[in-house]
PDB file of N, CA and C in Angstrom:
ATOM      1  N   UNK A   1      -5.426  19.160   4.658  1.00  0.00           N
ATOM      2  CA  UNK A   1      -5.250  18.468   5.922  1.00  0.00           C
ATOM      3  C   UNK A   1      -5.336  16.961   5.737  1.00  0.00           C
ATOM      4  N   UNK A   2      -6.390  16.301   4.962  1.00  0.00           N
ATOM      5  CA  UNK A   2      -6.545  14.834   4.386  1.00  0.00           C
ATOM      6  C   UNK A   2      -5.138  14.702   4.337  1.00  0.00           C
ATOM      7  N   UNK A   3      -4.547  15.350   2.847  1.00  0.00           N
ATOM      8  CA  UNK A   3      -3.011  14.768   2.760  1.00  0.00           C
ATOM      9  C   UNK A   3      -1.857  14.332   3.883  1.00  0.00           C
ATOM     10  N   UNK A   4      -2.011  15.333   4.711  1.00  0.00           N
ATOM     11  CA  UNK A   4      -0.915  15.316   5.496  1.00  0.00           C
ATOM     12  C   UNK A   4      -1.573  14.260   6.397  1.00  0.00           C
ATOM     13  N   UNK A   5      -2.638  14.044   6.799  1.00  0.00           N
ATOM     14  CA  UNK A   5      -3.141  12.970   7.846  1.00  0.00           C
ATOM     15  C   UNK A   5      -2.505  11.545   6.971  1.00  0.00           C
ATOM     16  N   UNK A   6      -3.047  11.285   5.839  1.00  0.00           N
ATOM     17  CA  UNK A   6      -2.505  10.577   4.532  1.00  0.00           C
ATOM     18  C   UNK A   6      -1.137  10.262   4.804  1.00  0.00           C
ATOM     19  N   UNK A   7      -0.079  11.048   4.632  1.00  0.00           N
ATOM     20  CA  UNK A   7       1.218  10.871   4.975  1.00  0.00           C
ATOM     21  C   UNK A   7       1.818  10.317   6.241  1.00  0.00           C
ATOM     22  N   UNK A   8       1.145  11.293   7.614  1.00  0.00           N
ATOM     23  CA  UNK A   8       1.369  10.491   8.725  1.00  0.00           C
ATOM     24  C   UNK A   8       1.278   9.279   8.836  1.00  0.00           C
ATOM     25  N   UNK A   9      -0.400   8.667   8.293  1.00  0.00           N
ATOM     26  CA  UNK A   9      -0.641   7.076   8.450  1.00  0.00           C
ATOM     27  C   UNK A   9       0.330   6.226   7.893  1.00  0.00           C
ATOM     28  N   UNK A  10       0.874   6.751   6.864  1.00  0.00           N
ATOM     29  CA  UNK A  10       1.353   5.815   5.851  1.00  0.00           C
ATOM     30  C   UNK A  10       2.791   5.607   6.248  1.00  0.00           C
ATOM     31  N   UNK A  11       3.451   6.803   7.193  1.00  0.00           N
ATOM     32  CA  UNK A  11       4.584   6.960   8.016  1.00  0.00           C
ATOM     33  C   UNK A  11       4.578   6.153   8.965  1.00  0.00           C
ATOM     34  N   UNK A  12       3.566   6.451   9.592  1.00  0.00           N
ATOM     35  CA  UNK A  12       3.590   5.460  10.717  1.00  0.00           C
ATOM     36  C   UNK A  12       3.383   3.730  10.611  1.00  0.00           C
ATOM     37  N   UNK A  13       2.710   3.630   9.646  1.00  0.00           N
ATOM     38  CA  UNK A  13       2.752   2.204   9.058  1.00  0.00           C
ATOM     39  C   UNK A  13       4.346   1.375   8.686  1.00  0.00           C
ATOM     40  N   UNK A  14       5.131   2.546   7.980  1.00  0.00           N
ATOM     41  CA  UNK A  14       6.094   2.237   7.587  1.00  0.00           C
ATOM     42  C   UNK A  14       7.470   1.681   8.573  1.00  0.00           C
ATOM     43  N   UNK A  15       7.093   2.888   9.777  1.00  0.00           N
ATOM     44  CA  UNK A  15       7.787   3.164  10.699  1.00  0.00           C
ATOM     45  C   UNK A  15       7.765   1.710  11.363  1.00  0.00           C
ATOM     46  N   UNK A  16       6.906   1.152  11.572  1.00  0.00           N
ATOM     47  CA  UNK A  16       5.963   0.226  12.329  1.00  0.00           C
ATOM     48  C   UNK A  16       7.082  -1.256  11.619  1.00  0.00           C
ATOM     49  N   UNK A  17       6.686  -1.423  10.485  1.00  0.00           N
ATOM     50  CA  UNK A  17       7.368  -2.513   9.706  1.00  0.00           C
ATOM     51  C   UNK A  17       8.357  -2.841   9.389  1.00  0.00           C
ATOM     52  N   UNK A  18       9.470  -1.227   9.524  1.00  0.00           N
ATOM     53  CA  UNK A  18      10.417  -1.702   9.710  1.00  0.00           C
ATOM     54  C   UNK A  18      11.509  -1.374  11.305  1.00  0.00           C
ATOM     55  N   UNK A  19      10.606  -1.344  12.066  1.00  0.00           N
ATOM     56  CA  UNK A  19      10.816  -1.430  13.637  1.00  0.00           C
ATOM     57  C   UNK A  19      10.946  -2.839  13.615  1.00  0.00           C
ATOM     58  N   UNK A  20       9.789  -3.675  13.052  1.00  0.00           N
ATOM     59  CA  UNK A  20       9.771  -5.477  13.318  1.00  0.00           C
ATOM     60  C   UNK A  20      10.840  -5.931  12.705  1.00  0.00           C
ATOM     61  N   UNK A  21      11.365  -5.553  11.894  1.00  0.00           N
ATOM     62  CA  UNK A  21      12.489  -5.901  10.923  1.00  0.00           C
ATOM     63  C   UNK A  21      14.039  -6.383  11.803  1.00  0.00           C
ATOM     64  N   UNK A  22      14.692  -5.699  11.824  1.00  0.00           N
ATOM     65  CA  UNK A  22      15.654  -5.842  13.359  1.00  0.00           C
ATOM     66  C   UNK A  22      14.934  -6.480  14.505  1.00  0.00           C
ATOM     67  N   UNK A  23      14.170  -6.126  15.273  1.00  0.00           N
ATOM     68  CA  UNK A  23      13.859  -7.181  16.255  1.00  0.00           C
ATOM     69  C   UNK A  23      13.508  -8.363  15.971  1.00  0.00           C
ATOM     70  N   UNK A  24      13.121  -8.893  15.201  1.00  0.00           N
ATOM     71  CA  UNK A  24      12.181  -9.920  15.008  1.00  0.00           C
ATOM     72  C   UNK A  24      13.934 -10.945  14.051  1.00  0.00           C
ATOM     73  N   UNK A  25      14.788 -10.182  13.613  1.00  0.00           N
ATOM     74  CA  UNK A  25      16.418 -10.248  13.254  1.00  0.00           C
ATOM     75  C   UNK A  25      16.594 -11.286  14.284  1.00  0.00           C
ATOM     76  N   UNK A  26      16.733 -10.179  15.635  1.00  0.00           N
ATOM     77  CA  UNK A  26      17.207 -10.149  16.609  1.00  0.00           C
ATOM     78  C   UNK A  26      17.099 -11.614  17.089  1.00  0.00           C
ATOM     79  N   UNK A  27      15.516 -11.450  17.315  1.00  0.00           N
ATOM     80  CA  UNK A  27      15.234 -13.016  18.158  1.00  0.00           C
ATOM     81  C   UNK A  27      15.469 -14.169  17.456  1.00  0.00           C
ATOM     82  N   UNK A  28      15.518 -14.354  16.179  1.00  0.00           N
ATOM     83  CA  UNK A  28      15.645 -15.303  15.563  1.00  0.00           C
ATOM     84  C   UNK A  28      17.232 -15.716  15.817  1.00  0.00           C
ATOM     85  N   UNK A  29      18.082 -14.693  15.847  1.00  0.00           N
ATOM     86  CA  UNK A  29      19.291 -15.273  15.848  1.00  0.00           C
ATOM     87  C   UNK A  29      19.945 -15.502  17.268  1.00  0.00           C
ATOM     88  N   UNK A  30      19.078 -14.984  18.174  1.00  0.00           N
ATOM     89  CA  UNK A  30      19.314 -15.405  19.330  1.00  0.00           C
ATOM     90  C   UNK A  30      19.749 -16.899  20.277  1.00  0.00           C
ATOM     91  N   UNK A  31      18.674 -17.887  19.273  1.00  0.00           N
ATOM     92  CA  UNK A  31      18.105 -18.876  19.410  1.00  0.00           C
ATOM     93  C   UNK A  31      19.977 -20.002  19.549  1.00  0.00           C
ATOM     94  N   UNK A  32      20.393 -19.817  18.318  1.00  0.00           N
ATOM     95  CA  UNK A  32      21.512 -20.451  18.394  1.00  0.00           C
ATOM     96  C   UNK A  32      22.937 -19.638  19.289  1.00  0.00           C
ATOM     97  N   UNK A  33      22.759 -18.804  19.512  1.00  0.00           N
ATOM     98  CA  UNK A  33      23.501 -18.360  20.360  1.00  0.00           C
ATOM     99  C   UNK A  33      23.345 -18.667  22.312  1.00  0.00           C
ATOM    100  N   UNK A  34      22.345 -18.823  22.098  1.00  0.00           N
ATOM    101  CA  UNK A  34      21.596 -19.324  23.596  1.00  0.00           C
ATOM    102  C   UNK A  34      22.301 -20.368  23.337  1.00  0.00           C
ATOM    103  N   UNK A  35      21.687 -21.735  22.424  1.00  0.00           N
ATOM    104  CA  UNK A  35      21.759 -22.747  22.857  1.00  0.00           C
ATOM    105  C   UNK A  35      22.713 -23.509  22.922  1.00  0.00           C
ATOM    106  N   UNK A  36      24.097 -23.204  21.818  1.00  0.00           N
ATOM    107  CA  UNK A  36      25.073 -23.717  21.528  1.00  0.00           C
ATOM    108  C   UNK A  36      26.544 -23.290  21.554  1.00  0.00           C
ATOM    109  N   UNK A  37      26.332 -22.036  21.606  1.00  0.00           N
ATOM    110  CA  UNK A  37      27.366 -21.118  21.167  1.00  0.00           C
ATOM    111  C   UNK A  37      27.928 -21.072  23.002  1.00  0.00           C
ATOM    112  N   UNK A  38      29.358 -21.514  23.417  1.00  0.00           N
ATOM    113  CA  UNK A  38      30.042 -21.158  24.823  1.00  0.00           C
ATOM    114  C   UNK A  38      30.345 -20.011  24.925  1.00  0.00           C
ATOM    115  N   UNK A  39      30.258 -19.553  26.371  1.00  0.00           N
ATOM    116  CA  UNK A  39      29.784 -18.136  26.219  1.00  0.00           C
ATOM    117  C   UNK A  39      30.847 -17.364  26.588  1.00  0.00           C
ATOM    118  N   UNK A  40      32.389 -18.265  25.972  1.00  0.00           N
ATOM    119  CA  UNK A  40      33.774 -17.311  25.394  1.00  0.00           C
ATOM    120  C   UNK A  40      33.552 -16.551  24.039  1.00  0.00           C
ATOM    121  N   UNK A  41      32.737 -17.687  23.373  1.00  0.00           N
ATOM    122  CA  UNK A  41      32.216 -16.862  22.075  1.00  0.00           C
ATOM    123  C   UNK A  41      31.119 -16.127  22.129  1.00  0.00           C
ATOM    124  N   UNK A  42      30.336 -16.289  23.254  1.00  0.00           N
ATOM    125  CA  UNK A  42      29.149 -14.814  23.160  1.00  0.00           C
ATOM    126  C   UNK A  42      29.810 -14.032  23.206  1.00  0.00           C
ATOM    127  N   UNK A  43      30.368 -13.474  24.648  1.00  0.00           N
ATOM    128  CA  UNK A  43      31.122 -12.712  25.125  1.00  0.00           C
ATOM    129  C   UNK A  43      32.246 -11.534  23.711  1.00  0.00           C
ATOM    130  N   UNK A  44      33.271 -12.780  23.162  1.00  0.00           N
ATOM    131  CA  UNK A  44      34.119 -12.125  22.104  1.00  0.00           C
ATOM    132  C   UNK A  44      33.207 -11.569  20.960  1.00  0.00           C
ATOM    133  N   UNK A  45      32.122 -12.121  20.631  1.00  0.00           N
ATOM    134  CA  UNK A  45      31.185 -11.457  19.783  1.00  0.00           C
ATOM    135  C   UNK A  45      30.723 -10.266  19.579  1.00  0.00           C
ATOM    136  N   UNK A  46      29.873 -10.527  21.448  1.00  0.00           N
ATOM    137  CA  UNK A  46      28.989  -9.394  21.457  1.00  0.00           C
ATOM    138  C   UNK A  46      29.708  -8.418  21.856  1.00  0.00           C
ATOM    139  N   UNK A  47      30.442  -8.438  23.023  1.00  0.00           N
ATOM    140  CA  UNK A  47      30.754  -7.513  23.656  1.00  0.00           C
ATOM    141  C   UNK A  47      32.190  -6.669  23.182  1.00  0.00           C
ATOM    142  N   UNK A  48      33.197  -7.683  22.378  1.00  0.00           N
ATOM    143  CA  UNK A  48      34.404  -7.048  21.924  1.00  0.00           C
ATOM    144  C   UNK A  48      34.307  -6.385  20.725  1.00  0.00           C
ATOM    145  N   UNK A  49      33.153  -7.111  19.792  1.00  0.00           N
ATOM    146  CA  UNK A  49      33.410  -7.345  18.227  1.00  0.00           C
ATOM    147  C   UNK A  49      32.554  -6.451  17.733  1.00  0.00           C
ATOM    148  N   UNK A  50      31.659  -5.330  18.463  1.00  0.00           N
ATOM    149  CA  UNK A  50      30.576  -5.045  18.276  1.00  0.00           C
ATOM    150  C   UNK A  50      29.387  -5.078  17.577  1.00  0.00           C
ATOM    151  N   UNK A  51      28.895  -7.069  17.471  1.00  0.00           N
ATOM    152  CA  UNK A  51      28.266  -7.124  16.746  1.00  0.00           C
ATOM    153  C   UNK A  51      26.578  -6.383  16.331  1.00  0.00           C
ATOM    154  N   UNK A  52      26.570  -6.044  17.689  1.00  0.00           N
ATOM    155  CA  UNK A  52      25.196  -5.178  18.035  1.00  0.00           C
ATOM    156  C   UNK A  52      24.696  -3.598  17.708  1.00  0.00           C
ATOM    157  N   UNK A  53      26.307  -3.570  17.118  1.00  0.00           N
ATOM    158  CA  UNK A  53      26.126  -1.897  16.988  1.00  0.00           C
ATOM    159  C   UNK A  53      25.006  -1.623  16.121  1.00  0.00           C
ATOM    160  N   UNK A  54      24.827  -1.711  15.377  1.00  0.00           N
ATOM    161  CA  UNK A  54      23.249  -1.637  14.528  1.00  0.00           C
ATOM    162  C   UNK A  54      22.345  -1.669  14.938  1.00  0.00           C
ATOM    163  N   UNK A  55      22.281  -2.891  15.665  1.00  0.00           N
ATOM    164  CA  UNK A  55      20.816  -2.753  16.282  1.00  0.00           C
ATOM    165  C   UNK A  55      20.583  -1.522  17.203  1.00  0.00           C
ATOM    166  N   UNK A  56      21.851  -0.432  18.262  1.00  0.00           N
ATOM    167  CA  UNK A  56      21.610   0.096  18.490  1.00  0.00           C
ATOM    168  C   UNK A  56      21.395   1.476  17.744  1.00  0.00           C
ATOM    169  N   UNK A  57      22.456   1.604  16.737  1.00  0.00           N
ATOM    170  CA  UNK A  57      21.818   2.784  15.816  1.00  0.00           C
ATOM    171  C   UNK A  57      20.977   2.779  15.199  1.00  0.00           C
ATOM    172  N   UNK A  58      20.215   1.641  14.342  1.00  0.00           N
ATOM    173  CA  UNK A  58      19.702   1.586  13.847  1.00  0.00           C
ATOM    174  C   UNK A  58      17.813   1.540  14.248  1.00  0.00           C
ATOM    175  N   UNK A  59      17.788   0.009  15.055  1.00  0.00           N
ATOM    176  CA  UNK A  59      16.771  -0.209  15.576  1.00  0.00           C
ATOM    177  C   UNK A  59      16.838   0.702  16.957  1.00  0.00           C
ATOM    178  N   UNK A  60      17.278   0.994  17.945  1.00  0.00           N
ATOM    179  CA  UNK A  60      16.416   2.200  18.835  1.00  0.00           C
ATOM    180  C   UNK A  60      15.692   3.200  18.716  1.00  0.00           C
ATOM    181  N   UNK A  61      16.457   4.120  17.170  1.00  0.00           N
ATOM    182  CA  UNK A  61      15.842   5.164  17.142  1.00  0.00           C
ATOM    183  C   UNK A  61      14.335   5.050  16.376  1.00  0.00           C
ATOM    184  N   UNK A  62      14.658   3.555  15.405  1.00  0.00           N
ATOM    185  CA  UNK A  62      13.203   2.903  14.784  1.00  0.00           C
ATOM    186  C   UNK A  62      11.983   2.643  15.985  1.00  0.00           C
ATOM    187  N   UNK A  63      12.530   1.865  17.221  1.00  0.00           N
ATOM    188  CA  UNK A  63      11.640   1.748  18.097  1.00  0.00           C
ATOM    189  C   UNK A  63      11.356   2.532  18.971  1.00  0.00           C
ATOM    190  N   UNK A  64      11.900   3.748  19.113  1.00  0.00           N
ATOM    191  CA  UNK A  64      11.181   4.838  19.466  1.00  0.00           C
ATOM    192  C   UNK A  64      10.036   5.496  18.636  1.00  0.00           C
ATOM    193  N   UNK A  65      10.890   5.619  17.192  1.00  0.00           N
ATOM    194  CA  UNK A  65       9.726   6.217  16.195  1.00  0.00           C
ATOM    195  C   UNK A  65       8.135   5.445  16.240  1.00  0.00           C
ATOM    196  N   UNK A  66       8.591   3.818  16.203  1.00  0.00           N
ATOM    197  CA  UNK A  66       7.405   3.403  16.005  1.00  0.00           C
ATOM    198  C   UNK A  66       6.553   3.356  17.570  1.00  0.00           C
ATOM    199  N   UNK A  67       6.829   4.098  18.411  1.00  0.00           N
ATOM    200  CA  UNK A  67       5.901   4.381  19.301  1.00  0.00           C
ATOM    201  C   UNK A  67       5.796   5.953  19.476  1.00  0.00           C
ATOM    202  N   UNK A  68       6.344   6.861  18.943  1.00  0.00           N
ATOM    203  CA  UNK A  68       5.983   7.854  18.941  1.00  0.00           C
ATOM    204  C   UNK A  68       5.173   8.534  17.948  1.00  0.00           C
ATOM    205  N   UNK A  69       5.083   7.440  16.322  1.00  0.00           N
ATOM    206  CA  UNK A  69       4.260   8.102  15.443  1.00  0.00           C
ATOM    207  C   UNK A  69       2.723   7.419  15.688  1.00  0.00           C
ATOM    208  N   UNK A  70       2.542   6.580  16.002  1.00  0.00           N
ATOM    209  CA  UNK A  70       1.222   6.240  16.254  1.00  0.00           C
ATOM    210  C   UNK A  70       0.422   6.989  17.135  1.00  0.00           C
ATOM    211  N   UNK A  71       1.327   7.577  18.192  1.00  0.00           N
ATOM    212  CA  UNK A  71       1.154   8.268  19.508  1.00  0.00           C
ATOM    213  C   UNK A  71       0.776   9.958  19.066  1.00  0.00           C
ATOM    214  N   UNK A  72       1.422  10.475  18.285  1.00  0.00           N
ATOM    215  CA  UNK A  72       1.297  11.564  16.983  1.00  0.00           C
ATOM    216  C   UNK A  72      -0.010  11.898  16.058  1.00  0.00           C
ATOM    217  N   UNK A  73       0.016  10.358  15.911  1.00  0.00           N
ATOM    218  CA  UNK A  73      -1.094  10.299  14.494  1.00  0.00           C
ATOM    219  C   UNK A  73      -2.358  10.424  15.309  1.00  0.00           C
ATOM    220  N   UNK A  74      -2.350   9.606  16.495  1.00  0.00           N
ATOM    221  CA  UNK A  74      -3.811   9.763  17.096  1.00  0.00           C
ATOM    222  C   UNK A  74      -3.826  11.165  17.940  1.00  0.00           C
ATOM    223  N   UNK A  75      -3.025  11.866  18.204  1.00  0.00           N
ATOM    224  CA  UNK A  75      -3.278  13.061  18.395  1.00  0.00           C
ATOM    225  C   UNK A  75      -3.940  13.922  17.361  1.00  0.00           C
ATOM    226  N   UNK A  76      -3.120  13.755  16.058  1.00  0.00           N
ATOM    227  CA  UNK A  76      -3.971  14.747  15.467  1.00  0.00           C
ATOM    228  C   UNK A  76      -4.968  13.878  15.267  1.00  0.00           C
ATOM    229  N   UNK A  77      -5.579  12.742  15.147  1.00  0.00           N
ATOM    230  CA  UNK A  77      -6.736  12.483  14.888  1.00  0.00           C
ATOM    231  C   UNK A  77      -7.897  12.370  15.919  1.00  0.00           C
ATOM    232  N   UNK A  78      -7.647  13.706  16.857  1.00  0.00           N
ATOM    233  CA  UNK A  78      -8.289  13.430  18.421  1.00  0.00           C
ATOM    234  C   UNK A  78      -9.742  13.857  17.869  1.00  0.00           C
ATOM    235  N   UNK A  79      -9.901  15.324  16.894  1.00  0.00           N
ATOM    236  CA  UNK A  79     -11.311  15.461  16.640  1.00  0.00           C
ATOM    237  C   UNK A  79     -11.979  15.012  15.916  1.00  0.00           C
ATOM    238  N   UNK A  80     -11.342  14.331  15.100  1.00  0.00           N
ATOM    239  CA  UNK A  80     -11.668  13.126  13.899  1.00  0.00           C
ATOM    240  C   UNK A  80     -12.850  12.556  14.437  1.00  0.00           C
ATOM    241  N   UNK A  81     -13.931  12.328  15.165  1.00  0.00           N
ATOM    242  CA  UNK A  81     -14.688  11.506  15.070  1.00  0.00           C
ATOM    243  C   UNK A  81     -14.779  10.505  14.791  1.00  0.00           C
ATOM    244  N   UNK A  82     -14.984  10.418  12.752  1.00  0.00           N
ATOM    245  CA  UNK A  82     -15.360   9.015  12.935  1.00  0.00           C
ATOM    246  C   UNK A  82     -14.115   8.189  12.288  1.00  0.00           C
ATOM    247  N   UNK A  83     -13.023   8.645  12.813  1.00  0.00           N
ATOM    248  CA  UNK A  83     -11.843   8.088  12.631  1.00  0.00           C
ATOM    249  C   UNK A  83     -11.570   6.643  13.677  1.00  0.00           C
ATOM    250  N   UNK A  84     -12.831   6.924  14.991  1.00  0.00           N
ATOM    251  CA  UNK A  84     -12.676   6.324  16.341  1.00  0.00           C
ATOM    252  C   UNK A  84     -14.399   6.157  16.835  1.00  0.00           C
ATOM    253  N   UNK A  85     -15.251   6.081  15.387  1.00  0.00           N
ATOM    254  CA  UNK A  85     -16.844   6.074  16.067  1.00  0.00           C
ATOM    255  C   UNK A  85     -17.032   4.655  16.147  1.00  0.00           C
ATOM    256  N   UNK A  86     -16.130   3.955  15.935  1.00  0.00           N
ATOM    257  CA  UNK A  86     -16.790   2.276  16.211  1.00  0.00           C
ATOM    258  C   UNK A  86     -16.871   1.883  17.952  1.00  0.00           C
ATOM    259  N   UNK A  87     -15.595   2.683  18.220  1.00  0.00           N
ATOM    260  CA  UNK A  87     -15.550   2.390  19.963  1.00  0.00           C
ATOM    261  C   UNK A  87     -15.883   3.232  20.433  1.00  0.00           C
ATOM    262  N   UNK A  88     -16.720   4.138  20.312  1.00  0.00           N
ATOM    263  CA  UNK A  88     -17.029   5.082  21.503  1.00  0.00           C
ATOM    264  C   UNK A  88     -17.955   6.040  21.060  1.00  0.00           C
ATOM    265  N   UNK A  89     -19.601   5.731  22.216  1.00  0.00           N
ATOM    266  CA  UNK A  89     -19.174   5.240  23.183  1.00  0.00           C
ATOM    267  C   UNK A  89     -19.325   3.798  23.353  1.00  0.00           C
ATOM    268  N   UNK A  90     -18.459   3.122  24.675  1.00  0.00           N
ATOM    269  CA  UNK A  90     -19.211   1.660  24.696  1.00  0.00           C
ATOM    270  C   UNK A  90     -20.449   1.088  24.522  1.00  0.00           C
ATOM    271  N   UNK A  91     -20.633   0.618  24.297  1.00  0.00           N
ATOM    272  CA  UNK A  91     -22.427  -0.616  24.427  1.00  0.00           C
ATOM    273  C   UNK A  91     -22.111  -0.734  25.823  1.00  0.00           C
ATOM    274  N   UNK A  92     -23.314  -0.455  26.015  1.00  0.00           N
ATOM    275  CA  UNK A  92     -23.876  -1.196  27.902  1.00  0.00           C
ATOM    276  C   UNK A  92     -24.169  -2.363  27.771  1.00  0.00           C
ATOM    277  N   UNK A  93     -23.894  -2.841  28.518  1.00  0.00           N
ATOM    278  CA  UNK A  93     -24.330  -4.330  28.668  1.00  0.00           C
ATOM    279  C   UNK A  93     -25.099  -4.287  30.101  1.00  0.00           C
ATOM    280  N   UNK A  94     -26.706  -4.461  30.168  1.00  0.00           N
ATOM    281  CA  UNK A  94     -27.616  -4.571  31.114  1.00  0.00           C
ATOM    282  C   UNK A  94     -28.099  -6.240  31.465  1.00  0.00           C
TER     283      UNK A  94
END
């Protein structure tokens, strides 16, 4: 069971890093397209030329994964204890 918990984490880590990969693409190249680029050439770009297609095959199904394996991993790690004994339960504060 270790192993496979082992694998998940390391999945989900992976999953995680390269989810940021494309978005983080994304915004960067945004920047000059906002600011300079007339938006006959957004337009013929984005919308005719399909420059985006990737990001949708590629990065959606990544940014789903990377919210569904974390969402996964802490399931199976619900009886884990002390996978989660630092937070809980809270400290009172009196």
């Amino acid at each position: 069971m270790r192993g496979f918990l082992l694998f998940w984490s390391v999945l989900t880590a992976i999953v995680a890093a390269l989810s940021l990969g494309p978005s983080f693409a994304h915004v960067l190249e945004s920047v000059p397209r906002l600011t300079s680029w007339p938006p006959s050439l957004w337009r013929e770009t984005t919308v005719f030329n399909a420059q985006f297609q990737f990001f949708a095959i590629v990065g959606a199904p990544l940014d789903v994964a990377a919210i569904a394996c974390p969402g996964l991993l802490a399931w199976m790690l619900r009886s884990d204890r002390p996978a989660f004994g630092g937070f809980w339960p809270p400290p009172c504060f009196i």
